[in-house]
PDB file of N, CA and C in Angstrom:
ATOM      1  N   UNK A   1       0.851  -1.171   0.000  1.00  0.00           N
ATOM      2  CA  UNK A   1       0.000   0.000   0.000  1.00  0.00           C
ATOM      3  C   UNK A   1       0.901   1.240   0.000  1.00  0.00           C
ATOM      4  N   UNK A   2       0.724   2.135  -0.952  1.00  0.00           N
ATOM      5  CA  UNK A   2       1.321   3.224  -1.482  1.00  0.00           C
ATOM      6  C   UNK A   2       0.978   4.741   0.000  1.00  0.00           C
ATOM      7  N   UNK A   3       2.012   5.190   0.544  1.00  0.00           N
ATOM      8  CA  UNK A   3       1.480   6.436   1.074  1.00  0.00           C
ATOM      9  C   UNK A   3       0.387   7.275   0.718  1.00  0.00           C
ATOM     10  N   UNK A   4       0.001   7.426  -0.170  1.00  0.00           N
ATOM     11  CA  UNK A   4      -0.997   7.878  -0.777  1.00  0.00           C
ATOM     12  C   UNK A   4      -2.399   7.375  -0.597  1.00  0.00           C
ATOM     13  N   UNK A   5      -1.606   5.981  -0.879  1.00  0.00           N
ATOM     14  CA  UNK A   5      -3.543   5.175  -0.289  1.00  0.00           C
ATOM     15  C   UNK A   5      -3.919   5.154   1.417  1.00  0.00           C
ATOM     16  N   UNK A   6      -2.679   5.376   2.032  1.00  0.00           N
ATOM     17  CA  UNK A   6      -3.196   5.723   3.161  1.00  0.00           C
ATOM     18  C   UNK A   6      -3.523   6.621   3.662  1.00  0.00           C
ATOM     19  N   UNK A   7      -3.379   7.814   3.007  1.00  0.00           N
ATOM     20  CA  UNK A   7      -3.686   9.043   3.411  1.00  0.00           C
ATOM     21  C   UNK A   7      -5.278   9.445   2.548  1.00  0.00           C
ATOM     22  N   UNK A   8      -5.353   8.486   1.621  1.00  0.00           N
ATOM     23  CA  UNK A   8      -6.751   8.828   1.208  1.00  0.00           C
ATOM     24  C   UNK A   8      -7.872   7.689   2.292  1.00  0.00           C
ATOM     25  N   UNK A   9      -7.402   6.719   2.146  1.00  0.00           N
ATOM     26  CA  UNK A   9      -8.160   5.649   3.398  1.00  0.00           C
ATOM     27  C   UNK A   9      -8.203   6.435   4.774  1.00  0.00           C
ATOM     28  N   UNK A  10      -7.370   6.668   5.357  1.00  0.00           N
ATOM     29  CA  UNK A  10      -7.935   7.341   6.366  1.00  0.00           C
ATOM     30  C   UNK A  10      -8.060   8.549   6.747  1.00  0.00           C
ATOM     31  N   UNK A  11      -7.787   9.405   5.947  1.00  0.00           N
ATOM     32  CA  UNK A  11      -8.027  10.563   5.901  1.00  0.00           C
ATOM     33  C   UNK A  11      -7.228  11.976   6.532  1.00  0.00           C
ATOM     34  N   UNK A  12      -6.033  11.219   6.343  1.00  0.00           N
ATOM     35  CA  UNK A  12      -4.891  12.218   7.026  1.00  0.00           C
ATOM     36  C   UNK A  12      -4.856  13.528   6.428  1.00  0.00           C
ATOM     37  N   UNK A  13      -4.165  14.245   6.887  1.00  0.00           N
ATOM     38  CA  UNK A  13      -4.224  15.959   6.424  1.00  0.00           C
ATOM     39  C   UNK A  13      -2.641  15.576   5.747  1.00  0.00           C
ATOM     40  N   UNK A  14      -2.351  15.803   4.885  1.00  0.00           N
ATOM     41  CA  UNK A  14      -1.198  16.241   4.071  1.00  0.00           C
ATOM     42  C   UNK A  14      -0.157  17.876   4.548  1.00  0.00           C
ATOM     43  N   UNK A  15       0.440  17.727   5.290  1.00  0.00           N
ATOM     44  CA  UNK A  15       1.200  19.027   5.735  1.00  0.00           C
ATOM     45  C   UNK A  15       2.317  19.143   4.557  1.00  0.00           C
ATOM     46  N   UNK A  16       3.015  18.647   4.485  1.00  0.00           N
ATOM     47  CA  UNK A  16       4.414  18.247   3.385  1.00  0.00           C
ATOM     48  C   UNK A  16       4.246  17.062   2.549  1.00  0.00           C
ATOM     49  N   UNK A  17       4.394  17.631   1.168  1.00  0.00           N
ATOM     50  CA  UNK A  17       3.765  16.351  -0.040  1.00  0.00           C
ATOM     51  C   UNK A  17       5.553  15.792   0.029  1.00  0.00           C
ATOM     52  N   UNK A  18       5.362  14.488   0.031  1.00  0.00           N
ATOM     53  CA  UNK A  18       6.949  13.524  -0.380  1.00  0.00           C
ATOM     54  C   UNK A  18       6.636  12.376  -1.147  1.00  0.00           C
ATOM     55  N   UNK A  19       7.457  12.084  -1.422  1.00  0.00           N
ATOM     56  CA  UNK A  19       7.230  10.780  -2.273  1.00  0.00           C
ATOM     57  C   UNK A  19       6.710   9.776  -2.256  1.00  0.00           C
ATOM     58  N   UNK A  20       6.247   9.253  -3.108  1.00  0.00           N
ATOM     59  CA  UNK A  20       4.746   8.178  -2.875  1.00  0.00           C
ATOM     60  C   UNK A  20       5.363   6.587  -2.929  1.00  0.00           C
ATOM     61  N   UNK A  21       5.427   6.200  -2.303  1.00  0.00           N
ATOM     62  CA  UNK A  21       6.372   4.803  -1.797  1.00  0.00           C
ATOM     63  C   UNK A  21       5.294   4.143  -1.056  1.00  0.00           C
ATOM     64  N   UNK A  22       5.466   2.492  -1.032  1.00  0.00           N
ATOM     65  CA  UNK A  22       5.237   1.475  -0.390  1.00  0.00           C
ATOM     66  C   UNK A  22       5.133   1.549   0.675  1.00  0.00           C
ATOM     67  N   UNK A  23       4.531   1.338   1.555  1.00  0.00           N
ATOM     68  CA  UNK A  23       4.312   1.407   3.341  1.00  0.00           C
ATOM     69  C   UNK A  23       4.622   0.206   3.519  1.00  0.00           C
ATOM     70  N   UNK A  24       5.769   0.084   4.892  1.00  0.00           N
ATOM     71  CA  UNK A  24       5.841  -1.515   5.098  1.00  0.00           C
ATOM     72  C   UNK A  24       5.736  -1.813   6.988  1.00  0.00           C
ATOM     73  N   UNK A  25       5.216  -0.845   7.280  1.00  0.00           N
ATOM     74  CA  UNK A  25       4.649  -0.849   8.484  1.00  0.00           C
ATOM     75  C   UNK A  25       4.357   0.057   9.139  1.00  0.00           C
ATOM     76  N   UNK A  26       4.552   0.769  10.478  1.00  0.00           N
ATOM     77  CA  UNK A  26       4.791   1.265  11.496  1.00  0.00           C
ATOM     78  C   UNK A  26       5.263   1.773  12.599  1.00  0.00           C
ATOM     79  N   UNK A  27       5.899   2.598  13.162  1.00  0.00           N
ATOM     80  CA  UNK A  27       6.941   2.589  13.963  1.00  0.00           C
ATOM     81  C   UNK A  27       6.599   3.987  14.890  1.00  0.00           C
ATOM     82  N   UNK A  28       6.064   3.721  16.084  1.00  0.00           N
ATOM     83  CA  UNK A  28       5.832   4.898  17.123  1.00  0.00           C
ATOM     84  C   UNK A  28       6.878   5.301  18.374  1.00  0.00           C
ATOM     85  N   UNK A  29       7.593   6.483  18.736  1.00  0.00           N
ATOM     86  CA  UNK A  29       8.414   6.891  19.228  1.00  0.00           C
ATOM     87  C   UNK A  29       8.333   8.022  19.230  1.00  0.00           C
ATOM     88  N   UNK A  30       9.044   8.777  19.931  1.00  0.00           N
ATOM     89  CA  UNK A  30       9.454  10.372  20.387  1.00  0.00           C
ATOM     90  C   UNK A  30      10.779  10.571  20.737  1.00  0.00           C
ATOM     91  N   UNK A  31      11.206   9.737  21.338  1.00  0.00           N
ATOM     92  CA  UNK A  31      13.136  10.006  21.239  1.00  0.00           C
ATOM     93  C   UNK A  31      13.400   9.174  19.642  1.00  0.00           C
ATOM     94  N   UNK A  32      14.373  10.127  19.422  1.00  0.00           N
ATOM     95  CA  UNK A  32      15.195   9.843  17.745  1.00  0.00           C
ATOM     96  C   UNK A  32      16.174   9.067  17.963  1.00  0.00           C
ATOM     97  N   UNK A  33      16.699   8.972  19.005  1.00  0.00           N
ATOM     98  CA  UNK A  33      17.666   7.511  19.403  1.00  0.00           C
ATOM     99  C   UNK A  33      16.969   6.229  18.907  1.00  0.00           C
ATOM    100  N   UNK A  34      15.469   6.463  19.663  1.00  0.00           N
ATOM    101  CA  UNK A  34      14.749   4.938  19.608  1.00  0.00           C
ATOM    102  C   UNK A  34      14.249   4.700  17.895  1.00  0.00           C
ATOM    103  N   UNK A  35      13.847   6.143  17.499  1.00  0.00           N
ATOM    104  CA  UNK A  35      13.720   5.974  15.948  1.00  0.00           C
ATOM    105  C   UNK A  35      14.783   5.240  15.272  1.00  0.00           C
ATOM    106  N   UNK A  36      16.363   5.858  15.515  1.00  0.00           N
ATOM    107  CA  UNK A  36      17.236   5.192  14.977  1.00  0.00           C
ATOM    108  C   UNK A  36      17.703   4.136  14.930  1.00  0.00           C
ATOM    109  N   UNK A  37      17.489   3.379  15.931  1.00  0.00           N
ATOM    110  CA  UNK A  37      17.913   2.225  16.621  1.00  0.00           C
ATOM    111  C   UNK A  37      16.976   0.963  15.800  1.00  0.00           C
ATOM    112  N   UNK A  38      15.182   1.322  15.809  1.00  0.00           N
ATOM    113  CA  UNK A  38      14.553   0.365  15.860  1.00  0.00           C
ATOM    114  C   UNK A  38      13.460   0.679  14.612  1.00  0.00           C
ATOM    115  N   UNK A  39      13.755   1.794  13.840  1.00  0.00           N
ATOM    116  CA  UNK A  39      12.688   1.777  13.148  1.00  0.00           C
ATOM    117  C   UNK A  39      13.038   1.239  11.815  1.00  0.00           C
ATOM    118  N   UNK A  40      12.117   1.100  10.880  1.00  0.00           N
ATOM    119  CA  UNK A  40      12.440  -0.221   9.846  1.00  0.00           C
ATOM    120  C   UNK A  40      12.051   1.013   8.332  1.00  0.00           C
ATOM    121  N   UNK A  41      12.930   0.758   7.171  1.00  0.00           N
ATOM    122  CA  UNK A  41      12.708   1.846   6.151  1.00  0.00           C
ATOM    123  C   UNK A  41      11.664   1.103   5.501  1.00  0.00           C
ATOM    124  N   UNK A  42      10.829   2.187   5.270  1.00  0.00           N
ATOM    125  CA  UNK A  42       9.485   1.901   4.897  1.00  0.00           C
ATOM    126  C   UNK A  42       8.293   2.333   5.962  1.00  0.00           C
ATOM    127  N   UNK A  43       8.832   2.718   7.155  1.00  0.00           N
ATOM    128  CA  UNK A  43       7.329   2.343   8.457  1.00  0.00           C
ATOM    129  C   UNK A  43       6.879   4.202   7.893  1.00  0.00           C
ATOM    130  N   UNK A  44       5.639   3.978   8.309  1.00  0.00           N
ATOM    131  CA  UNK A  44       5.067   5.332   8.663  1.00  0.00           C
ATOM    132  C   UNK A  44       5.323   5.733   9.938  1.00  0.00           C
ATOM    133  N   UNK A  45       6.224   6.601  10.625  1.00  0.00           N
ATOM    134  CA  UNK A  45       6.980   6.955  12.029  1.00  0.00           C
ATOM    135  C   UNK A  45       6.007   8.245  12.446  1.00  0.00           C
ATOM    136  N   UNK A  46       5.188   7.639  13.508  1.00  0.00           N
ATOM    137  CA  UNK A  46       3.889   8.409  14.241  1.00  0.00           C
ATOM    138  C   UNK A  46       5.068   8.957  15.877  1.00  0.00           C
ATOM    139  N   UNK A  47       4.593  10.147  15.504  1.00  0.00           N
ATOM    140  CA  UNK A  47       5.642  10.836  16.943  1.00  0.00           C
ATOM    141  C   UNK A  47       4.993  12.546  16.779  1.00  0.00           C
ATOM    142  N   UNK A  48       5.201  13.288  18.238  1.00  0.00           N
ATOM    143  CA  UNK A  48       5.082  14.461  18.498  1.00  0.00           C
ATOM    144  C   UNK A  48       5.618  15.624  18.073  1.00  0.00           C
ATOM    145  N   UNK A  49       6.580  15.151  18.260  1.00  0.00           N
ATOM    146  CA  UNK A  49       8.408  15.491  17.855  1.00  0.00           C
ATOM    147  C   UNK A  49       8.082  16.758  16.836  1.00  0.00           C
ATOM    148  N   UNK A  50       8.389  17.533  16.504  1.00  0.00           N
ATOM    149  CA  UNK A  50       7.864  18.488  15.345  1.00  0.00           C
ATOM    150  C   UNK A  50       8.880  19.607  14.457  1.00  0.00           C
ATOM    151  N   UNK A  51      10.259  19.105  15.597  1.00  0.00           N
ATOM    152  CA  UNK A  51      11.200  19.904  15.429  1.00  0.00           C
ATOM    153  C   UNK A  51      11.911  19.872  13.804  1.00  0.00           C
ATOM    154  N   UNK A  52      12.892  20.349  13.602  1.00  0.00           N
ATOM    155  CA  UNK A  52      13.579  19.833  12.078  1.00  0.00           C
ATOM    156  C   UNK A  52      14.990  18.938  12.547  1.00  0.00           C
ATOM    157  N   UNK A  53      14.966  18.209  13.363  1.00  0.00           N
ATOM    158  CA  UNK A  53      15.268  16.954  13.408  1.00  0.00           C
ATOM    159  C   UNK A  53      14.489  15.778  13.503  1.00  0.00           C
ATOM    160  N   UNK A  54      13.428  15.837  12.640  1.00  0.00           N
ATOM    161  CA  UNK A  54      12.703  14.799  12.599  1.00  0.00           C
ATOM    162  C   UNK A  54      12.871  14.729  11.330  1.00  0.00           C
ATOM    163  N   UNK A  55      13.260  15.388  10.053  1.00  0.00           N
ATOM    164  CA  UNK A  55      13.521  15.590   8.972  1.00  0.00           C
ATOM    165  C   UNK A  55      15.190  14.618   8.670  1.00  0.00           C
ATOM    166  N   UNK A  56      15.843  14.693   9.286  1.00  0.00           N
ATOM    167  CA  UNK A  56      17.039  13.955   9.616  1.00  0.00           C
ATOM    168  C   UNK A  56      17.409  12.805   9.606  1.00  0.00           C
ATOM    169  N   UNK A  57      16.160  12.245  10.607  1.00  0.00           N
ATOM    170  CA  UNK A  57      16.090  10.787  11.280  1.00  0.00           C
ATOM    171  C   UNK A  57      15.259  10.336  10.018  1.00  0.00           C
ATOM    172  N   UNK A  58      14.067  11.224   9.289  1.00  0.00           N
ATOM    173  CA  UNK A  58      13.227  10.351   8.970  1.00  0.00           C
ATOM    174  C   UNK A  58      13.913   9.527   7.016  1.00  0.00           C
ATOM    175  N   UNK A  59      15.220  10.769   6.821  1.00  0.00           N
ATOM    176  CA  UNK A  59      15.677  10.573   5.888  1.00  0.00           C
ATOM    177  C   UNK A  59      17.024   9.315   6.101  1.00  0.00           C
ATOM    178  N   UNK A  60      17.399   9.516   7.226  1.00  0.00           N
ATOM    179  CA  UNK A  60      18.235   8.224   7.388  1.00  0.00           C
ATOM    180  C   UNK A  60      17.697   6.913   7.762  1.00  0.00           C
ATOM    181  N   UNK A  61      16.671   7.059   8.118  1.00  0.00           N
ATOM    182  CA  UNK A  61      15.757   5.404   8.253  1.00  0.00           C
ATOM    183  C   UNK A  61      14.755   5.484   6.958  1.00  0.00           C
ATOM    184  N   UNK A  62      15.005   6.355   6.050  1.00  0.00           N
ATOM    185  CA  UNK A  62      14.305   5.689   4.774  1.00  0.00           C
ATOM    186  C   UNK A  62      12.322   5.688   4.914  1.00  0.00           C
ATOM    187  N   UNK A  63      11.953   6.515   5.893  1.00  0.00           N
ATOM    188  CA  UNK A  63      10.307   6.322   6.253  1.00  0.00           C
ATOM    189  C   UNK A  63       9.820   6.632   5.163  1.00  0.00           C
ATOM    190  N   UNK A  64       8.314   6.024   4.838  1.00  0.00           N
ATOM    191  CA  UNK A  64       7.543   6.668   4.004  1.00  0.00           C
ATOM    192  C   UNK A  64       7.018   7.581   4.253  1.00  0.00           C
ATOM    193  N   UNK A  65       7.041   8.301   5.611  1.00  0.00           N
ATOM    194  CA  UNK A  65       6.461   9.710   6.426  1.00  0.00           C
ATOM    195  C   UNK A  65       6.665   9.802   7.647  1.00  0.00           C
ATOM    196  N   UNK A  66       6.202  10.909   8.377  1.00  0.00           N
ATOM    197  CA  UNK A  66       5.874  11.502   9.755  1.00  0.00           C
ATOM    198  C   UNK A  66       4.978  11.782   9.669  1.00  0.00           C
ATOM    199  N   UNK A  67       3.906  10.898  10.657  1.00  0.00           N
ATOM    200  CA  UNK A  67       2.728  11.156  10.742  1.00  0.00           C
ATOM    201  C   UNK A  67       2.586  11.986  12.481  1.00  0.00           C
ATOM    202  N   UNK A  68       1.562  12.867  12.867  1.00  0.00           N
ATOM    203  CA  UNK A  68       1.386  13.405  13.505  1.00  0.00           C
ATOM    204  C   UNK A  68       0.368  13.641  14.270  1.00  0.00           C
ATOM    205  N   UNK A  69      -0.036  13.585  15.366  1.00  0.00           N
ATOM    206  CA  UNK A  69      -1.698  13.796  16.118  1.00  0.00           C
ATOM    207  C   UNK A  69      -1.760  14.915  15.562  1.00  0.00           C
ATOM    208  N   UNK A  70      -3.186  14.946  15.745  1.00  0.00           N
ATOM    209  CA  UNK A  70      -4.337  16.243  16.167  1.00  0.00           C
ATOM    210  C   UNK A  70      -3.174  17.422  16.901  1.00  0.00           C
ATOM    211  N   UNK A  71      -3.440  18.744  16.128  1.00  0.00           N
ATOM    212  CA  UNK A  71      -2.660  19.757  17.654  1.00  0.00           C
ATOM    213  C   UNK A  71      -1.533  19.905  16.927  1.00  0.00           C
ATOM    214  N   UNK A  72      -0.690  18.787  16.847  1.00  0.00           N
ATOM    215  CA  UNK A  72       0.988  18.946  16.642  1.00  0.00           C
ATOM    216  C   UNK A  72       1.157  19.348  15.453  1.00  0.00           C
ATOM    217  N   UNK A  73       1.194  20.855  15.165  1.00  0.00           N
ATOM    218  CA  UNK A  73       1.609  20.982  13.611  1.00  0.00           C
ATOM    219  C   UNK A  73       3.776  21.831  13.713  1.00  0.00           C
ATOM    220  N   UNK A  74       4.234  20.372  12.652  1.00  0.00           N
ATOM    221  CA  UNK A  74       5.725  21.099  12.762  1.00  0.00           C
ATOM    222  C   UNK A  74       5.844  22.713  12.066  1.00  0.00           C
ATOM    223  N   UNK A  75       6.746  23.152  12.477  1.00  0.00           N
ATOM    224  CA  UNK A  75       7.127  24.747  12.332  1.00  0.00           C
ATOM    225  C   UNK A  75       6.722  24.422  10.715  1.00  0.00           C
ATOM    226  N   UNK A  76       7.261  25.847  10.105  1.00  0.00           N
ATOM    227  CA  UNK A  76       7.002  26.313   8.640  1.00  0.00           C
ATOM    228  C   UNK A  76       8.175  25.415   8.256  1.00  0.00           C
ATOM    229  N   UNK A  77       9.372  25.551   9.030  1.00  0.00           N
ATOM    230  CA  UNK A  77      10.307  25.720   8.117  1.00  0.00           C
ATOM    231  C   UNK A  77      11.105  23.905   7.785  1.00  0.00           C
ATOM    232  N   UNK A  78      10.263  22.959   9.079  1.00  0.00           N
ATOM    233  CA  UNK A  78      10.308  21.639   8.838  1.00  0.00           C
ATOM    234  C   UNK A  78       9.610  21.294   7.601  1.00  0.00           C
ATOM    235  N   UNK A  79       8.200  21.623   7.475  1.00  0.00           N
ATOM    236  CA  UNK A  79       7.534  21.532   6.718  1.00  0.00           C
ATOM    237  C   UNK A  79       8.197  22.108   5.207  1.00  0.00           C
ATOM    238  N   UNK A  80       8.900  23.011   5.248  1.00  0.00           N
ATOM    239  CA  UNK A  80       9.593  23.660   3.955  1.00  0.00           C
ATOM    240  C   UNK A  80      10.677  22.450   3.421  1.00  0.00           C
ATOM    241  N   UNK A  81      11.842  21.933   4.763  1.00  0.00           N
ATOM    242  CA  UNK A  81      12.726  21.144   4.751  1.00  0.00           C
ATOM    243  C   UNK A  81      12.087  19.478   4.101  1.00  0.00           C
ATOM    244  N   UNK A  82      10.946  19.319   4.207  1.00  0.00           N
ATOM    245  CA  UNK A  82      10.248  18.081   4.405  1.00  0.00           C
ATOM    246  C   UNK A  82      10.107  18.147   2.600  1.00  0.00           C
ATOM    247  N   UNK A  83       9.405  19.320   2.297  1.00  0.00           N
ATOM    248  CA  UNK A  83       8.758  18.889   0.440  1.00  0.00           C
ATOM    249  C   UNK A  83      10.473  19.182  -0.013  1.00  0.00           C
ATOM    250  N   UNK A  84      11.553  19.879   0.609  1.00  0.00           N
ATOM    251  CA  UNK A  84      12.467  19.668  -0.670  1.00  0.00           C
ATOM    252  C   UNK A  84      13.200  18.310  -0.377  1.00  0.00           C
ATOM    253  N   UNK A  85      13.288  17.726   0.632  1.00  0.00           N
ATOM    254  CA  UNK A  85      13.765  16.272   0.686  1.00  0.00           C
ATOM    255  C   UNK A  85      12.226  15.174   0.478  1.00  0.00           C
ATOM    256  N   UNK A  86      11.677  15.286  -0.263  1.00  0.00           N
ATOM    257  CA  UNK A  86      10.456  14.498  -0.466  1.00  0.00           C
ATOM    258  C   UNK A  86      10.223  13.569   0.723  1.00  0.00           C
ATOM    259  N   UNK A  87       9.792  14.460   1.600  1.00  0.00           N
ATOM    260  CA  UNK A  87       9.138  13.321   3.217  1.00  0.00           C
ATOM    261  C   UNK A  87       7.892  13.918   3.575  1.00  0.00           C
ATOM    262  N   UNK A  88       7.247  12.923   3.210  1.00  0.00           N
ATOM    263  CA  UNK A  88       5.748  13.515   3.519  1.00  0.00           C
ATOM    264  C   UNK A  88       5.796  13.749   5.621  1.00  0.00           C
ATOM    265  N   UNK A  89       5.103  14.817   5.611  1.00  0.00           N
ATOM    266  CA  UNK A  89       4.524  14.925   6.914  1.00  0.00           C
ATOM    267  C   UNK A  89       2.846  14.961   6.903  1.00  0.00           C
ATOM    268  N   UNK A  90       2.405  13.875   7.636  1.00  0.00           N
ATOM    269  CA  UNK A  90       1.143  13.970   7.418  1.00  0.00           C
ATOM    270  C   UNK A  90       0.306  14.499   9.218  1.00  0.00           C
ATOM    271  N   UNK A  91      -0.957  14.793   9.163  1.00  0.00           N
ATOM    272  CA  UNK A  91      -1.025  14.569  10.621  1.00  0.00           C
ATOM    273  C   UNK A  91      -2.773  14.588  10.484  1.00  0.00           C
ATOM    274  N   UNK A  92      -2.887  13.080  11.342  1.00  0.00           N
ATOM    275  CA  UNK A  92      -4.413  12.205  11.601  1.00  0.00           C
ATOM    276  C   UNK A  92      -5.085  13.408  12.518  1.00  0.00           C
ATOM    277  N   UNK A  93      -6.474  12.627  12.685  1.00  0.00           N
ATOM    278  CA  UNK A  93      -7.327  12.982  13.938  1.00  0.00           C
ATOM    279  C   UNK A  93      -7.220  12.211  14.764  1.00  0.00           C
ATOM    280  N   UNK A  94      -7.412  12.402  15.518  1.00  0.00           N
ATOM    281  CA  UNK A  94      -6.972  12.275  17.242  1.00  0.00           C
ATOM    282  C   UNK A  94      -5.823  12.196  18.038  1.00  0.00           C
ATOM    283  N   UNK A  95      -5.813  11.538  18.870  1.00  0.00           N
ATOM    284  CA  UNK A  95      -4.579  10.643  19.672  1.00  0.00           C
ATOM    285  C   UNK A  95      -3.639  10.109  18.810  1.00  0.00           C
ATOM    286  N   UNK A  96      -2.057   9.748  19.126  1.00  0.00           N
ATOM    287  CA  UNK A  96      -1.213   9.079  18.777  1.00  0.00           C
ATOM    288  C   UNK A  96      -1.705   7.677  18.869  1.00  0.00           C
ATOM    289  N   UNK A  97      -2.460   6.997  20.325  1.00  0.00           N
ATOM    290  CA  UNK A  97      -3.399   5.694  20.177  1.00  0.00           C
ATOM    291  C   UNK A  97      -4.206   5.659  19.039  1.00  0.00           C
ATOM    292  N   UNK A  98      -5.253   6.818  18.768  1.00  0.00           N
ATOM    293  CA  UNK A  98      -5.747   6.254  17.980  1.00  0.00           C
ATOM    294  C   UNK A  98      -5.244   6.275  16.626  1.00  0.00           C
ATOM    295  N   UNK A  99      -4.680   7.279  16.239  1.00  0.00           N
ATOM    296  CA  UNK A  99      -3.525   6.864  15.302  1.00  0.00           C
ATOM    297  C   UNK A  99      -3.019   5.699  14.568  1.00  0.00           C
ATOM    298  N   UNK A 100      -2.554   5.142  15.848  1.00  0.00           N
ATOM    299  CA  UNK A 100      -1.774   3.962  15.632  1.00  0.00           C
ATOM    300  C   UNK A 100      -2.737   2.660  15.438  1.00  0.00           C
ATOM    301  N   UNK A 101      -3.679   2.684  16.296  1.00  0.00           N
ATOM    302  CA  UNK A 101      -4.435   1.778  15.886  1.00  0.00           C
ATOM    303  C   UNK A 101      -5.208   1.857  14.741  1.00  0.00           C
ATOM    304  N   UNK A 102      -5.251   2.852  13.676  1.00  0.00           N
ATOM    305  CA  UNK A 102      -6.274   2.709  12.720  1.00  0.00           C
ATOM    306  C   UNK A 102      -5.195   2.658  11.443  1.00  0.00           C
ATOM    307  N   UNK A 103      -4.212   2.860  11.745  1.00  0.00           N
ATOM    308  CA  UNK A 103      -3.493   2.745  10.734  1.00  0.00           C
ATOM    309  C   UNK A 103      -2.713   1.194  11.171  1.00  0.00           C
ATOM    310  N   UNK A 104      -2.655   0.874  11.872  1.00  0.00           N
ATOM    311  CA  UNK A 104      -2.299  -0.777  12.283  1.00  0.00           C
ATOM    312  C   UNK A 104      -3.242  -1.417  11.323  1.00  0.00           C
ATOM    313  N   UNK A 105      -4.683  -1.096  11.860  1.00  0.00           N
ATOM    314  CA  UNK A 105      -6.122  -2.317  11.482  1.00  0.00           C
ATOM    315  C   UNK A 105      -6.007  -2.039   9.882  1.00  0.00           C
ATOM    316  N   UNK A 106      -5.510  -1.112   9.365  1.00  0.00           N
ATOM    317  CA  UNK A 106      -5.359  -0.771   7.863  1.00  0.00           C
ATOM    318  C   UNK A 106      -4.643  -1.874   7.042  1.00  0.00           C
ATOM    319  N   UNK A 107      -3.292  -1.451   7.989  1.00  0.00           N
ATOM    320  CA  UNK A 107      -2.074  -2.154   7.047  1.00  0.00           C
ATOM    321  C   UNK A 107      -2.239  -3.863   7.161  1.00  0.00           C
ATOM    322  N   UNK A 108      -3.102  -4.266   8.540  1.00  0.00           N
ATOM    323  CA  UNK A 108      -3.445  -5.600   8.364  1.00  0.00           C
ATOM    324  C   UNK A 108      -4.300  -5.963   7.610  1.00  0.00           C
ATOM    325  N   UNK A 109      -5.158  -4.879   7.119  1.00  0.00           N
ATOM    326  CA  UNK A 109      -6.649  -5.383   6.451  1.00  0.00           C
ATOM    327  C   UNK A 109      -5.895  -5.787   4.698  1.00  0.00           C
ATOM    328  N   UNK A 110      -4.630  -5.120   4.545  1.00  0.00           N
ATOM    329  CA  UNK A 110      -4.072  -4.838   3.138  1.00  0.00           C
ATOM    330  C   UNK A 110      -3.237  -6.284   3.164  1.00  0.00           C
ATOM    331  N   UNK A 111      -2.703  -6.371   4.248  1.00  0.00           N
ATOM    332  CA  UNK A 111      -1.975  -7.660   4.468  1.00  0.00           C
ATOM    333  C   UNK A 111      -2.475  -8.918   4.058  1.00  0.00           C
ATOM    334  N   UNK A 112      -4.041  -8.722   3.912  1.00  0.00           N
ATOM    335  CA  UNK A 112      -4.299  -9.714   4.105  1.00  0.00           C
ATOM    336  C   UNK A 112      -5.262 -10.395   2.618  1.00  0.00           C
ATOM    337  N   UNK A 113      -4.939  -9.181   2.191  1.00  0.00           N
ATOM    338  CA  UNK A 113      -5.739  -9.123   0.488  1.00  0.00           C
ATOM    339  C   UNK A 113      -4.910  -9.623  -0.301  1.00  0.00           C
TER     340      UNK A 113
END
């Protein structure tokens, strides 16, 4: 499932358009240590974080995005940094829980087609 189809399936807000790539999972965190350490290229990386080191991490682990709760919108100038390195920043409704869980029940429902 293409970034794109997930952002039309569930209805994420598009902050920074990036490149339209394969989703190959998930990966939730707020320290960039733990991003670095454990996240897998390909996950959609759901975190608070908003700074322009999330632009950094998300280009050295290869993500298909930064997705974001409700509330958390990154500065202008992440968002500027984000469309010229093609990394989408997207950001859901609600909670980081619910977040995660609707984009979990997604990627299993695709898993399984």
């Amino acid at each position: 499932m293409l970034t794109s189809e997930i952002v039309a399936r569930l209805g994420f807000r598009i902050l920074a358009e990036g490149r339209d790539c394969p989703v190959t999972g998930g990966y939730v965190a707020d320290l960039l240590s733990d991003v670095i350490a454990n996240a897998q290229e390909g996950c959609i990386w759901v975190t608070v974080q908003r700074h322009l080191n999330i632009i950094a991490v998300a280009q050295l682990k290869k993500v298909a995005g930064v997705l974001v709760p409700a509330g958390c919108i990154p500065e202008a100038n992440v968002l500027e940094r984000a469309v010229k390195e093609g990394i989408f920043i997207l950001q859901g409704t609600g909670d980081a829980f619910e977040i995660c869980g609707r984009l979990y029940g997604l990627l299993q429902q695709s898993n399984q087609t």
